[in-house]
N, C-alpha and C. Protein backbone atom coordinates (compact mmCIF):
# COMPACT_ATOMS: atom_id res chain seq x y z
N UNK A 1 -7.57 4.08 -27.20
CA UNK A 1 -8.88 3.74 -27.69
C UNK A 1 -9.90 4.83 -27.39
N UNK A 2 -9.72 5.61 -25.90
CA UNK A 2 -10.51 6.46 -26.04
C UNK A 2 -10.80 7.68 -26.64
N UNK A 3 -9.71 8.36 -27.32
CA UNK A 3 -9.42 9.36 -28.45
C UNK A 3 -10.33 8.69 -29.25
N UNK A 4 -10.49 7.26 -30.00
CA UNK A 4 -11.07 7.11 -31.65
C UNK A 4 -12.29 7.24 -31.01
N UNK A 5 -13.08 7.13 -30.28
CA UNK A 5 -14.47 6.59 -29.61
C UNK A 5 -15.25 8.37 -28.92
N UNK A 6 -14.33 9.14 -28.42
CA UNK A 6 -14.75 10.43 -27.60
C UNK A 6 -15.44 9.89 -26.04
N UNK A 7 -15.30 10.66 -25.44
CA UNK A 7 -15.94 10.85 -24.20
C UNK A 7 -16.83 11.11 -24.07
N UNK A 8 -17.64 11.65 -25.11
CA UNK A 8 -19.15 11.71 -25.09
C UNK A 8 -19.74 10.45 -25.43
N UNK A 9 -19.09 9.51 -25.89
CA UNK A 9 -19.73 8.19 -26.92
C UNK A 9 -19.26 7.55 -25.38
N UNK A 10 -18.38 7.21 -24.32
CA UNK A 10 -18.20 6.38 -23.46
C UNK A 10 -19.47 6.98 -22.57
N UNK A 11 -19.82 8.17 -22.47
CA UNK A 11 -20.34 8.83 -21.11
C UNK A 11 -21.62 8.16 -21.48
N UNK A 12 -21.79 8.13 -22.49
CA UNK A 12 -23.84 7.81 -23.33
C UNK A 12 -23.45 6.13 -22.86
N UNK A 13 -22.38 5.39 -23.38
CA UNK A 13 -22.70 3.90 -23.32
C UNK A 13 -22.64 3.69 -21.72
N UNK A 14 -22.19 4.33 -20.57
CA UNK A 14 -22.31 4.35 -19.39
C UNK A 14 -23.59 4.70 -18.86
N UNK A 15 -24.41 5.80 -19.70
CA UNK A 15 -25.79 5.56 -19.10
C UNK A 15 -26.97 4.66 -19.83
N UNK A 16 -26.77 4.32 -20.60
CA UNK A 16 -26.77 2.82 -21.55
C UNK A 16 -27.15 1.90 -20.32
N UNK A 17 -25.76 1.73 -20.11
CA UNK A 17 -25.19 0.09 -19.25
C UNK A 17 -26.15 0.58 -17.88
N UNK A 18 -26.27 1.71 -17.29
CA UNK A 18 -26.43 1.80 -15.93
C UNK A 18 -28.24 2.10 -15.73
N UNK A 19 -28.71 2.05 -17.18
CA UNK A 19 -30.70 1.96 -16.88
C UNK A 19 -30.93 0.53 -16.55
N UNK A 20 -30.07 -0.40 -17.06
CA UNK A 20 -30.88 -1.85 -16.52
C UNK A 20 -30.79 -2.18 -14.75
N UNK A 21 -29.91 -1.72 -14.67
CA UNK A 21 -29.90 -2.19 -13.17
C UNK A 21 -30.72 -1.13 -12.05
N UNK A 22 -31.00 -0.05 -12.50
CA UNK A 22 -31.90 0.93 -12.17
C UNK A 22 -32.97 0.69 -12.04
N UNK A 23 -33.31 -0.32 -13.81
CA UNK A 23 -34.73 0.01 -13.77
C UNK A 23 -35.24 -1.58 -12.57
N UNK A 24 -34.32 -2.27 -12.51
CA UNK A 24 -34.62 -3.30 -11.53
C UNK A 24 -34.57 -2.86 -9.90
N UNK A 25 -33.66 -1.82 -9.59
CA UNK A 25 -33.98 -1.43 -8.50
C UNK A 25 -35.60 -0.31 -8.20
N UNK A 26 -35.86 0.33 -9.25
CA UNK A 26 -37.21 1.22 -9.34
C UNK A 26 -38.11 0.23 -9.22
N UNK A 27 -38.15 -1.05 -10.24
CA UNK A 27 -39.48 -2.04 -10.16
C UNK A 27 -39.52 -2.52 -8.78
N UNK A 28 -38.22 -3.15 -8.24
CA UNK A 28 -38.44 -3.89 -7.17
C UNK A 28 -38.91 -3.13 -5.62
N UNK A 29 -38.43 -1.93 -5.77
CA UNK A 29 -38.89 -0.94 -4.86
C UNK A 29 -40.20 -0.42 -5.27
N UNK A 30 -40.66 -0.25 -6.33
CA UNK A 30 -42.34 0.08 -6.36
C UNK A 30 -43.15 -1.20 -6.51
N UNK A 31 -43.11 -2.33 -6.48
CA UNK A 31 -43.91 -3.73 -5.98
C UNK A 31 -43.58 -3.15 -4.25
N UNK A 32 -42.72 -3.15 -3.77
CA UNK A 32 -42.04 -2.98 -2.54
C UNK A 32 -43.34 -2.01 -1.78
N UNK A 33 -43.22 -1.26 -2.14
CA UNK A 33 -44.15 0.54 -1.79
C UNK A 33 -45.73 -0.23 -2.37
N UNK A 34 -46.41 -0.81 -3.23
CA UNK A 34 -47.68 -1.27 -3.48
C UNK A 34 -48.44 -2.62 -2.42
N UNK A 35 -46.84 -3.10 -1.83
CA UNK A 35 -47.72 -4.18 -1.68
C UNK A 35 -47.95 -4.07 0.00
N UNK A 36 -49.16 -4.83 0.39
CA UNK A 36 -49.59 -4.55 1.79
C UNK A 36 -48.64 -5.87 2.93
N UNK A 37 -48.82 -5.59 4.38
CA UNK A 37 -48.27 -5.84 4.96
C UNK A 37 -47.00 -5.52 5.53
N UNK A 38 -46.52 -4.35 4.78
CA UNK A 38 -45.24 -3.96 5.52
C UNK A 38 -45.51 -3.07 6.64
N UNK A 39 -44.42 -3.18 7.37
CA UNK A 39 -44.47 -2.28 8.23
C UNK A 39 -44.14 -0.85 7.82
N UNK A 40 -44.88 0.21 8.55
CA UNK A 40 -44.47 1.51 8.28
C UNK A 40 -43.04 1.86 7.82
N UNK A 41 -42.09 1.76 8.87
CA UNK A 41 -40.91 1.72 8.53
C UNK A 41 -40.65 1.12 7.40
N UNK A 42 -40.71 0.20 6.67
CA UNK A 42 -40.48 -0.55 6.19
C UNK A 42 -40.86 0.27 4.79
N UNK A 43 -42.18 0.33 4.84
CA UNK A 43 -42.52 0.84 3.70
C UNK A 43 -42.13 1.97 3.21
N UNK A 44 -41.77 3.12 3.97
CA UNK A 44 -41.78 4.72 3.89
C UNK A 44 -39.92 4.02 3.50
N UNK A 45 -38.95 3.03 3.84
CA UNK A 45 -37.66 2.90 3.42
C UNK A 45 -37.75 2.40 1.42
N UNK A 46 -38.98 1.41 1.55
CA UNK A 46 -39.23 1.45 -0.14
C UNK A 46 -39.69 2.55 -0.94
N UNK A 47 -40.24 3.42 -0.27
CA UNK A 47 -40.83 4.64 -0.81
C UNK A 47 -39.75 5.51 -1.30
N UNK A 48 -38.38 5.60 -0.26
CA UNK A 48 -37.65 6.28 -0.41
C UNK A 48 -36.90 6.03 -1.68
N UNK A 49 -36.62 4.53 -1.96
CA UNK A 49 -35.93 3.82 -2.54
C UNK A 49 -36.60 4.60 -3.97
N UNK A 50 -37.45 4.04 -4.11
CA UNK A 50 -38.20 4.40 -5.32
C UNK A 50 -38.22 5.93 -5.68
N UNK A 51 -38.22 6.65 -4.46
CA UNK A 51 -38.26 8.32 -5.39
C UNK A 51 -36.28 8.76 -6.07
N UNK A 52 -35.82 7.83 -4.74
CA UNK A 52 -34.58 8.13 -5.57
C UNK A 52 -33.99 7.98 -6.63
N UNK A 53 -34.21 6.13 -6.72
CA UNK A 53 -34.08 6.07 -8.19
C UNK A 53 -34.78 6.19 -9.51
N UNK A 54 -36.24 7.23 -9.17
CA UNK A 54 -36.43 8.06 -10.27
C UNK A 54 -35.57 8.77 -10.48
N UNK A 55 -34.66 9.78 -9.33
CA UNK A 55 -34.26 10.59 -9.79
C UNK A 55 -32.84 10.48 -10.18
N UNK A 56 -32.64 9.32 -9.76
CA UNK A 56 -31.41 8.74 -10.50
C UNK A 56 -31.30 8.67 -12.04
N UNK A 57 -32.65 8.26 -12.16
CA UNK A 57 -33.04 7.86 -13.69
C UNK A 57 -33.22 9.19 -14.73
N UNK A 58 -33.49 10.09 -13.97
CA UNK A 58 -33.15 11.79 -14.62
C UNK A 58 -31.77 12.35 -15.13
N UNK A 59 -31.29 11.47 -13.50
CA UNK A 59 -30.01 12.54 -13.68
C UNK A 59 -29.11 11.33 -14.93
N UNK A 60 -29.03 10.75 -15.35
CA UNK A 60 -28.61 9.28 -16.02
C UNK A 60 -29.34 10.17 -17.35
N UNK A 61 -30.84 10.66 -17.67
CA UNK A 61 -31.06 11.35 -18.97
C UNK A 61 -30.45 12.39 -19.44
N UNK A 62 -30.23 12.97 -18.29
CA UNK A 62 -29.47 14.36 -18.11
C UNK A 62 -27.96 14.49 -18.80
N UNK A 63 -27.42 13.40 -18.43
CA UNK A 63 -25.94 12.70 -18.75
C UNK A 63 -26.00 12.50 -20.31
N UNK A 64 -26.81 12.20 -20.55
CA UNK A 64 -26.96 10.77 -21.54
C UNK A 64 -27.30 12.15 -22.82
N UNK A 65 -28.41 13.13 -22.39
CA UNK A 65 -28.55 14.15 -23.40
C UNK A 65 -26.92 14.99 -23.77
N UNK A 66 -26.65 15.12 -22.21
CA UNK A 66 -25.31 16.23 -22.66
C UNK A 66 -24.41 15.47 -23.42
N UNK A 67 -24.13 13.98 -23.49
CA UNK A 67 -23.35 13.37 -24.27
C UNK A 67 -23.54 13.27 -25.72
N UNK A 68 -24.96 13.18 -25.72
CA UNK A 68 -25.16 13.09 -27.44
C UNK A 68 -25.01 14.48 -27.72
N UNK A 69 -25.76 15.72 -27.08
CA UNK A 69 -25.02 16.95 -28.09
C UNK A 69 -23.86 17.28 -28.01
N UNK A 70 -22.63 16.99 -26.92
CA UNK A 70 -21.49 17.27 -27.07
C UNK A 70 -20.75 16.47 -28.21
N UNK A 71 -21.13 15.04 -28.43
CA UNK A 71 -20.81 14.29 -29.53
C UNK A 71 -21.29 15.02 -30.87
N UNK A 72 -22.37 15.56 -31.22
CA UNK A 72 -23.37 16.18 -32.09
C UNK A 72 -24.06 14.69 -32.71
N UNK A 73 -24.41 14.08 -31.73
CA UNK A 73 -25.34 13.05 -32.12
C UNK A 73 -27.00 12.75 -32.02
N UNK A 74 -26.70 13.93 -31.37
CA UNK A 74 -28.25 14.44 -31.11
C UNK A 74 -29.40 14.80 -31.44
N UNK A 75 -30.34 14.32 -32.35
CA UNK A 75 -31.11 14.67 -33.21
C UNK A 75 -32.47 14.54 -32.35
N UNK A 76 -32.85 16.02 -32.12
CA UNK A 76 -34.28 16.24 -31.76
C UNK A 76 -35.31 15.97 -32.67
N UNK A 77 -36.50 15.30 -31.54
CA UNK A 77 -37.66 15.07 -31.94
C UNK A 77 -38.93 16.37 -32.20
N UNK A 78 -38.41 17.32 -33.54
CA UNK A 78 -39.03 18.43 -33.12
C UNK A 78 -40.37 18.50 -33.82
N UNK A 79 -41.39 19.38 -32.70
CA UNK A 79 -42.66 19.27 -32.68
C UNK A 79 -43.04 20.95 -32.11
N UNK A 80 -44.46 20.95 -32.69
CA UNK A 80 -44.99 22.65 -32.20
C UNK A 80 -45.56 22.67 -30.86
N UNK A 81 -45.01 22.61 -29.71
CA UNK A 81 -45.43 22.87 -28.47
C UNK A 81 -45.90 23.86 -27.87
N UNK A 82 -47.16 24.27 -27.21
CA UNK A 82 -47.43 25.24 -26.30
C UNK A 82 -46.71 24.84 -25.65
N UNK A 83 -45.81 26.74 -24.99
CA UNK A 83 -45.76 27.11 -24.21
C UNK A 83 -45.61 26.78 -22.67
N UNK A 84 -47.22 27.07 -22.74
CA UNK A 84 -48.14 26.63 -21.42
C UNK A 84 -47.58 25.04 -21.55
N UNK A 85 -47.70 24.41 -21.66
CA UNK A 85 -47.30 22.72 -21.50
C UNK A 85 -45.59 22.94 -21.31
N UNK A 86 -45.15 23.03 -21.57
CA UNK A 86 -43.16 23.45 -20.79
C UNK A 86 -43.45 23.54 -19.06
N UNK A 87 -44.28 24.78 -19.34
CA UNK A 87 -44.49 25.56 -17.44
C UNK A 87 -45.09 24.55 -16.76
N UNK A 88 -46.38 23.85 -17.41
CA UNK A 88 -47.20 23.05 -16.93
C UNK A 88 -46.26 21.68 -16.11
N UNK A 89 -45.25 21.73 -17.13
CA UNK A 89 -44.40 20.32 -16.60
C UNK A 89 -43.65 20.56 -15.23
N UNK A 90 -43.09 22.25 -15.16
CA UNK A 90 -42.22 22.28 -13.85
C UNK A 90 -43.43 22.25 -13.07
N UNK A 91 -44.37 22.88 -13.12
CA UNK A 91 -45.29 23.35 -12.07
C UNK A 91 -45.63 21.44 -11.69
N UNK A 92 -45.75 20.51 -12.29
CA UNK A 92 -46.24 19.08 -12.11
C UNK A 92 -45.15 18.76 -11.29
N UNK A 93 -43.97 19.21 -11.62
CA UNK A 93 -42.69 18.26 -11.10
C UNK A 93 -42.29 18.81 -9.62
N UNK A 94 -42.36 20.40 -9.72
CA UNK A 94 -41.87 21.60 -8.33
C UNK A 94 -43.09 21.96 -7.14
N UNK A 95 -44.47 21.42 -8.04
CA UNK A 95 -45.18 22.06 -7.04
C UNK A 95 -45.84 23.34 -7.26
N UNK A 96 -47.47 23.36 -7.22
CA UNK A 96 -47.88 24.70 -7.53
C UNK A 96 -47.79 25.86 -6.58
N UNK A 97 -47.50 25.11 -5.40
CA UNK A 97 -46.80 26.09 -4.37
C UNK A 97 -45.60 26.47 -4.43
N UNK A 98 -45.08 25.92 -5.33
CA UNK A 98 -43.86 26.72 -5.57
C UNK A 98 -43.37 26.90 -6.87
N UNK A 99 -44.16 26.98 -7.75
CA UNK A 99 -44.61 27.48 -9.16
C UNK A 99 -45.50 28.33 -9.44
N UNK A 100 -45.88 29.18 -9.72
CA UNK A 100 -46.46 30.45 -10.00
C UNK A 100 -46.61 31.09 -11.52
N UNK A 101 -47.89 30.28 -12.34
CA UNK A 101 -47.45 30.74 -13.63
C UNK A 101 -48.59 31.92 -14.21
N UNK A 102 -48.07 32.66 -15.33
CA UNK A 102 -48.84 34.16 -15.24
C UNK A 102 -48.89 33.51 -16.98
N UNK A 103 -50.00 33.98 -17.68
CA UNK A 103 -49.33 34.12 -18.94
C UNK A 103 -50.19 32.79 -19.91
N UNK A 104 -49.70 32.73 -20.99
CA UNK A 104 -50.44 31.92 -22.26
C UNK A 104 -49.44 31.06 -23.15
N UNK A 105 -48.77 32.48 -23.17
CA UNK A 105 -47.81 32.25 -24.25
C UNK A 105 -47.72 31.08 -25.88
N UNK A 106 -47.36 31.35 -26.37
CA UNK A 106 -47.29 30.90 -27.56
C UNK A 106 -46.44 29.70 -27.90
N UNK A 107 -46.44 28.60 -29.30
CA UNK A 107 -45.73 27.91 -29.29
C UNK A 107 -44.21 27.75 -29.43
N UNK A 108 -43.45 27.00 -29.00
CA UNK A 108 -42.30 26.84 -29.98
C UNK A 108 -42.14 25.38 -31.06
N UNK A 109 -41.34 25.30 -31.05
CA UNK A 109 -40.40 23.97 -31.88
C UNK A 109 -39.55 23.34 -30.99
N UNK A 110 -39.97 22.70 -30.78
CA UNK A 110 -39.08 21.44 -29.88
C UNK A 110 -38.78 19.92 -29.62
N UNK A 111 -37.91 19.84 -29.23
CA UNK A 111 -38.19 18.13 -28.40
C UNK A 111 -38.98 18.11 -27.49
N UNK A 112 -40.03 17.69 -27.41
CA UNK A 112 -40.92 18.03 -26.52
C UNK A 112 -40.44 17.38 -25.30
N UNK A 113 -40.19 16.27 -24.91
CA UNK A 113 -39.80 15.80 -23.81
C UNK A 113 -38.59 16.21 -23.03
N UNK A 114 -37.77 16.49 -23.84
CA UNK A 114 -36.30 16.89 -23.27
C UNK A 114 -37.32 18.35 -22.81
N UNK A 115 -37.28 19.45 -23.78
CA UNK A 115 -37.52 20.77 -23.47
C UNK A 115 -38.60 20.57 -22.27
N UNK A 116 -39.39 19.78 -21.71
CA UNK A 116 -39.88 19.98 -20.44
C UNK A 116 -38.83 19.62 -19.26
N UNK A 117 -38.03 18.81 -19.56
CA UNK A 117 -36.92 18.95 -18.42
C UNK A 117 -36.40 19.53 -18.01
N UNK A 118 -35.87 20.21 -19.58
CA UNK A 118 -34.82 21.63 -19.65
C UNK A 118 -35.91 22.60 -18.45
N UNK A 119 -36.72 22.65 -18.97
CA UNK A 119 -37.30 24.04 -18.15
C UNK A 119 -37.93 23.96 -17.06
N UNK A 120 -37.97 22.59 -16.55
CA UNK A 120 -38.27 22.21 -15.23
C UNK A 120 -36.30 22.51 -14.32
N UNK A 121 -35.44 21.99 -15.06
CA UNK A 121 -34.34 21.81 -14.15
C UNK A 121 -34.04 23.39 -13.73
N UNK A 122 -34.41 24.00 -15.10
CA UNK A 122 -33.84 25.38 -15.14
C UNK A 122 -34.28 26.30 -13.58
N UNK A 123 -36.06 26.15 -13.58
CA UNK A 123 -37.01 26.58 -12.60
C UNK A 123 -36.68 25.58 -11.56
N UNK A 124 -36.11 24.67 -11.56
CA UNK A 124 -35.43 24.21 -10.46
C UNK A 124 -34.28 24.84 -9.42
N UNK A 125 -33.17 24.86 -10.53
CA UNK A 125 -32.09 25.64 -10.35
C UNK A 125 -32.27 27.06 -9.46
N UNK A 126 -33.54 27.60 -10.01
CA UNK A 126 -33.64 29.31 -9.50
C UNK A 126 -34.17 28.70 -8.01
N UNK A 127 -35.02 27.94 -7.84
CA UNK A 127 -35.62 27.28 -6.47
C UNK A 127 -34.52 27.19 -5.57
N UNK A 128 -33.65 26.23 -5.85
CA UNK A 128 -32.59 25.65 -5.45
C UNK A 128 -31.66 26.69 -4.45
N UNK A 129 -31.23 27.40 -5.47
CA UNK A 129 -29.70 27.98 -5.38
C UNK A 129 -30.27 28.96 -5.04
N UNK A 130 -31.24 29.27 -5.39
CA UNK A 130 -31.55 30.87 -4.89
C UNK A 130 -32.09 31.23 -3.25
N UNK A 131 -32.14 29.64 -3.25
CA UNK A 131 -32.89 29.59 -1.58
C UNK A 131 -34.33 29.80 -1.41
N UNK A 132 -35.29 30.03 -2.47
CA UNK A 132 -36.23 30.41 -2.61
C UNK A 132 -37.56 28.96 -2.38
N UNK A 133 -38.63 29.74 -2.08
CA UNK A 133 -39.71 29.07 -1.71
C UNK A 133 -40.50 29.03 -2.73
N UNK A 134 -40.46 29.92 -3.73
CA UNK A 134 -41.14 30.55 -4.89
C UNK A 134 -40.82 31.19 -5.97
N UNK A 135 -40.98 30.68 -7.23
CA UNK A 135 -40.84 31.50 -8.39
C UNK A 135 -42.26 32.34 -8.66
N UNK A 136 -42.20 32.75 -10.39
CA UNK A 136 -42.75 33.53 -11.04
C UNK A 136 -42.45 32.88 -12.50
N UNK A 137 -43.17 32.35 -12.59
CA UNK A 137 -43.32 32.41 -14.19
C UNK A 137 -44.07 33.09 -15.38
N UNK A 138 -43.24 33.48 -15.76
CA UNK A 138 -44.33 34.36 -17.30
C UNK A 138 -44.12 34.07 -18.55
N UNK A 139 -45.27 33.74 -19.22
CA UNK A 139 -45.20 33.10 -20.67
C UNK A 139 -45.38 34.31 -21.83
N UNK A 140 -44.61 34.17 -22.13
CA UNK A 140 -45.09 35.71 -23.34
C UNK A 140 -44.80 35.28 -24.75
N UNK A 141 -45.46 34.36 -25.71
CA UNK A 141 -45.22 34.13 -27.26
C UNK A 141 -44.20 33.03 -27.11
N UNK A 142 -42.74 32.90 -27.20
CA UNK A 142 -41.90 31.38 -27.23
C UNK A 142 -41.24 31.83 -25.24
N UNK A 143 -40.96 32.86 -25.13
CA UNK A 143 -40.01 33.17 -23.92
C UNK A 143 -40.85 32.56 -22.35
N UNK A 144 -39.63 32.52 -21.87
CA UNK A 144 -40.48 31.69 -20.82
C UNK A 144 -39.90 32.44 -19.55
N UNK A 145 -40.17 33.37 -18.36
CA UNK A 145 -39.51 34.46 -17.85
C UNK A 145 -39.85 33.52 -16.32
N UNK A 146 -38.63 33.59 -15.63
CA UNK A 146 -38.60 32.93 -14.37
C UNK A 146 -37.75 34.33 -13.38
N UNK A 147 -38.56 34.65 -12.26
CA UNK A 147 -38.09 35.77 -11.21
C UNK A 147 -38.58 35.12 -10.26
N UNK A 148 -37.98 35.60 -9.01
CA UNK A 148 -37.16 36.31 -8.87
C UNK A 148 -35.60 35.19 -9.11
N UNK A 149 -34.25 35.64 -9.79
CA UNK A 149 -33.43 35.17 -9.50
C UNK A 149 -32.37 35.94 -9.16
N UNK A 150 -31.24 35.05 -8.19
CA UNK A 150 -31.13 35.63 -6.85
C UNK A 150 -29.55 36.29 -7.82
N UNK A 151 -28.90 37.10 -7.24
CA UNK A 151 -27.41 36.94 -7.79
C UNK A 151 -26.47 36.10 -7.53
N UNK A 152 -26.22 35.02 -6.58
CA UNK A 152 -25.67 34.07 -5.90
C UNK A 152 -25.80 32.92 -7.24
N UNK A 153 -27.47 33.14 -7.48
CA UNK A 153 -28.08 31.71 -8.52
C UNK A 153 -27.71 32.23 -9.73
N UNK A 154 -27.46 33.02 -10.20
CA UNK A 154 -27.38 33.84 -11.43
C UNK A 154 -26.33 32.98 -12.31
N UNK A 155 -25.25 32.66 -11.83
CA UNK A 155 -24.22 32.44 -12.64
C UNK A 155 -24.62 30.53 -12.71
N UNK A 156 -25.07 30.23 -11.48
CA UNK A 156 -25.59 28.92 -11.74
C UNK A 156 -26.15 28.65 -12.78
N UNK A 157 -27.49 29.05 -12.92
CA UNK A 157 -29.27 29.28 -13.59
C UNK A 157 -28.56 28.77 -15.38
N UNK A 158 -27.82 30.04 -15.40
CA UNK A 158 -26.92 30.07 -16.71
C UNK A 158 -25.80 29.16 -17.16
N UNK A 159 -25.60 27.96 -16.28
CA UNK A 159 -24.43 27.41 -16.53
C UNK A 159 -22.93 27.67 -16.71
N UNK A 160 -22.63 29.28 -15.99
CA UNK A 160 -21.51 29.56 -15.97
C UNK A 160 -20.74 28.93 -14.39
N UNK A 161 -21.62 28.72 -13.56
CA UNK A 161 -21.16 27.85 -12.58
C UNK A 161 -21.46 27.04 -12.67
N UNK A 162 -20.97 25.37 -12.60
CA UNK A 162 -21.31 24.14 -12.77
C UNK A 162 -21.59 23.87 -11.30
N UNK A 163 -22.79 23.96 -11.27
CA UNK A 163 -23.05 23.02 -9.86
C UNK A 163 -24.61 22.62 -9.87
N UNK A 164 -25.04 22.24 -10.84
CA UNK A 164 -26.54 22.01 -11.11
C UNK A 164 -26.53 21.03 -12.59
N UNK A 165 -26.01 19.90 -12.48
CA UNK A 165 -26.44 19.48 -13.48
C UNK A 165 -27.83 19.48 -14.48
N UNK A 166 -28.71 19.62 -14.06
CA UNK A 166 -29.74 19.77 -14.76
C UNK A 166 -29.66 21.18 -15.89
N UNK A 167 -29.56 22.23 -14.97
CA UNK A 167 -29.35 23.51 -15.58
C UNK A 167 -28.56 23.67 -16.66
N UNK A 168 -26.77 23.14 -16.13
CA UNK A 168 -25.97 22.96 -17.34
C UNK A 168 -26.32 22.58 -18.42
N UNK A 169 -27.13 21.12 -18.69
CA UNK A 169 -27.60 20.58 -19.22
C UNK A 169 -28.69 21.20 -19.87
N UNK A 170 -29.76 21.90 -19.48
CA UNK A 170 -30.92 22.24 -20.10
C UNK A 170 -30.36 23.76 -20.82
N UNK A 171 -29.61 24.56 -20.17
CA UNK A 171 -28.81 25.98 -21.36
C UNK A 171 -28.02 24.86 -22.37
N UNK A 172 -27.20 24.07 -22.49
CA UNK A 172 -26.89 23.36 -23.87
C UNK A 172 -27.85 22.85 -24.81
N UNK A 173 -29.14 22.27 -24.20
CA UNK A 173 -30.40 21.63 -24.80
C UNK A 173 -30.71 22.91 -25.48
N UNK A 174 -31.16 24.26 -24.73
CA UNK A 174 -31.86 25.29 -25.43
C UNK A 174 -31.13 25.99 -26.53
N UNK A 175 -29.97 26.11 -26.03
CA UNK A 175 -28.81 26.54 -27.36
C UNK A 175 -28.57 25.54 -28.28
N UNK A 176 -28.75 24.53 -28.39
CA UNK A 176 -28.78 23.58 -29.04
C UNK A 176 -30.19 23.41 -30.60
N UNK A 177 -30.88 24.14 -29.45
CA UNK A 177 -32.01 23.64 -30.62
C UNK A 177 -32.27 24.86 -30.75
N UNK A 178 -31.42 26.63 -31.12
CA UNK A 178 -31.38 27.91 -31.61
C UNK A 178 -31.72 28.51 -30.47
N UNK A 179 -32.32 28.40 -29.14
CA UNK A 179 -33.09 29.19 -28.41
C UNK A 179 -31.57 29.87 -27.12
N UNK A 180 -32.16 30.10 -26.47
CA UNK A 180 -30.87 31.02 -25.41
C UNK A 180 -31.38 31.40 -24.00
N UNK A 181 -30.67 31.28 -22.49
CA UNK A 181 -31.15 31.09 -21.57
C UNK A 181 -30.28 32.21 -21.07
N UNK A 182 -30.81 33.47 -21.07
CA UNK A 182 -29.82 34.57 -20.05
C UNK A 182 -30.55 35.37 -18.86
N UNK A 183 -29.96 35.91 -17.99
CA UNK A 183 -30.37 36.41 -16.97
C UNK A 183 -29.86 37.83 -17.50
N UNK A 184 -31.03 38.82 -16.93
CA UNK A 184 -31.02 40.17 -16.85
C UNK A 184 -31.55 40.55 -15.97
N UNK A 185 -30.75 41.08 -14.62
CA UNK A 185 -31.43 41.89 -13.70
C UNK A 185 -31.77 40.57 -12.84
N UNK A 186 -32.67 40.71 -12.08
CA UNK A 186 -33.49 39.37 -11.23
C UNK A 186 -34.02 38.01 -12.05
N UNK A 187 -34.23 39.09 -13.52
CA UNK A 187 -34.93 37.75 -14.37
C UNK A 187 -34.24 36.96 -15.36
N UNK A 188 -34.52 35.76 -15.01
CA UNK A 188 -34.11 35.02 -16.53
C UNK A 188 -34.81 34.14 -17.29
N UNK A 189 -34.64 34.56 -18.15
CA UNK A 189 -35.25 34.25 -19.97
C UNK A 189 -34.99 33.11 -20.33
N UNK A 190 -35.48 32.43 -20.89
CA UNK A 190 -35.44 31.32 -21.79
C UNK A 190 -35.93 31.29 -23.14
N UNK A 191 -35.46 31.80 -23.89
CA UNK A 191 -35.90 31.45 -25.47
C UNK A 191 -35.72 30.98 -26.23
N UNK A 192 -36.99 30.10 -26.54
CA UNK A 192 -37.62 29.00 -27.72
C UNK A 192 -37.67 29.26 -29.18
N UNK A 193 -37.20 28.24 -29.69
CA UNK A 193 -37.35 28.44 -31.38
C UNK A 193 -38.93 28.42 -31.44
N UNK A 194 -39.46 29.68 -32.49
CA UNK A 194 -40.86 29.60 -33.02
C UNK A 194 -41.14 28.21 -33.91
């Protein structure tokens, strides 16, 4: 049965099945974290609860995207996005202390929502793996330039090492919708359909 169906069509109905019970553990842990009377402990353990299974709830989109384009079921919501609003999203998600953006840059064509993930996980990835405290971002017309990256992160960043789901995920998203994510030297590129 699983040949007629693919593994991309089981992997999507698995993150399907696995948002309802999520989204009941996120609600019940943020009433949990709002409401007064807990004890410290207590509360800072709902707090926890709740940031995780946001990010549960990412990594479950994350899944759920790579399944529909590996299926080719994937049909982006495409729209003319600045630039600046991509960067704007890692810098919201990573921290302006540890985002650093230079630049204006111009629009592309995108899914707007996915493509801020993509390029948050990506500027993640270089954070991550590279050991780093700090990027560099530069916006120049669709390209989106992230330094320093490390050589260790290099093969990560790019999805030739699988150990970053997000990343993997966001170089298929960008190749997906014409654009291309390579490293040259310290830096790597991300480029957006105009």
């Amino acid at each position: 049965m699983l040949e007629e169906t693919g593994f991309p069509r089981l992997v999507s109905l698995a993150c399907h099945d696995l948002r309802t019970p999520l989204a009941t553990i996120f609600g019940f842990a943020r009433t949990l974290t709002r409401s007064e009377g807990l004890s410290p402990t207590l509360a800072e353990y709902a707090s926890m609860i709740e940031v995780a299974s946001d990010q549960l709830g990412e990594l479950i989109d994350e899944l759920s995207l790579a399944a529909r384009i590996e299926s080719g079921r994937y049909e982006p919501k495409l729209e003319r996005v600045p630039i600046a609003d991509l960067a704007a999203a890692a810098v919201e998600r990573l921290g302006a202390e540890r985002v650093a953006v230079a630049g204006s840059g111009g629009e592309a064509t995108v899914d707007a929502e996915a493509a801020k993930r993509s390029v948050s996980a990506l500027v993640q990835c270089a954070l991550r793996h590279g050991g780093l405290d700090e990027v560099q971002v530069a916006l120049d017309g669709t390209e989106i330039r992230v330094s320093p990256i490390t050589a260790s992160s290099a093969p990560v960043v790019v999805g030739e090492d699988l150990r970053d789901l997000g990343a993997a995920v966001a170089v298929m998203h960008v190749e997906r919708l014409g654009g291309s994510v390579t490293v040259d030297g310290g830096t790597l590129t991300i480029r957006l359909p105009s």
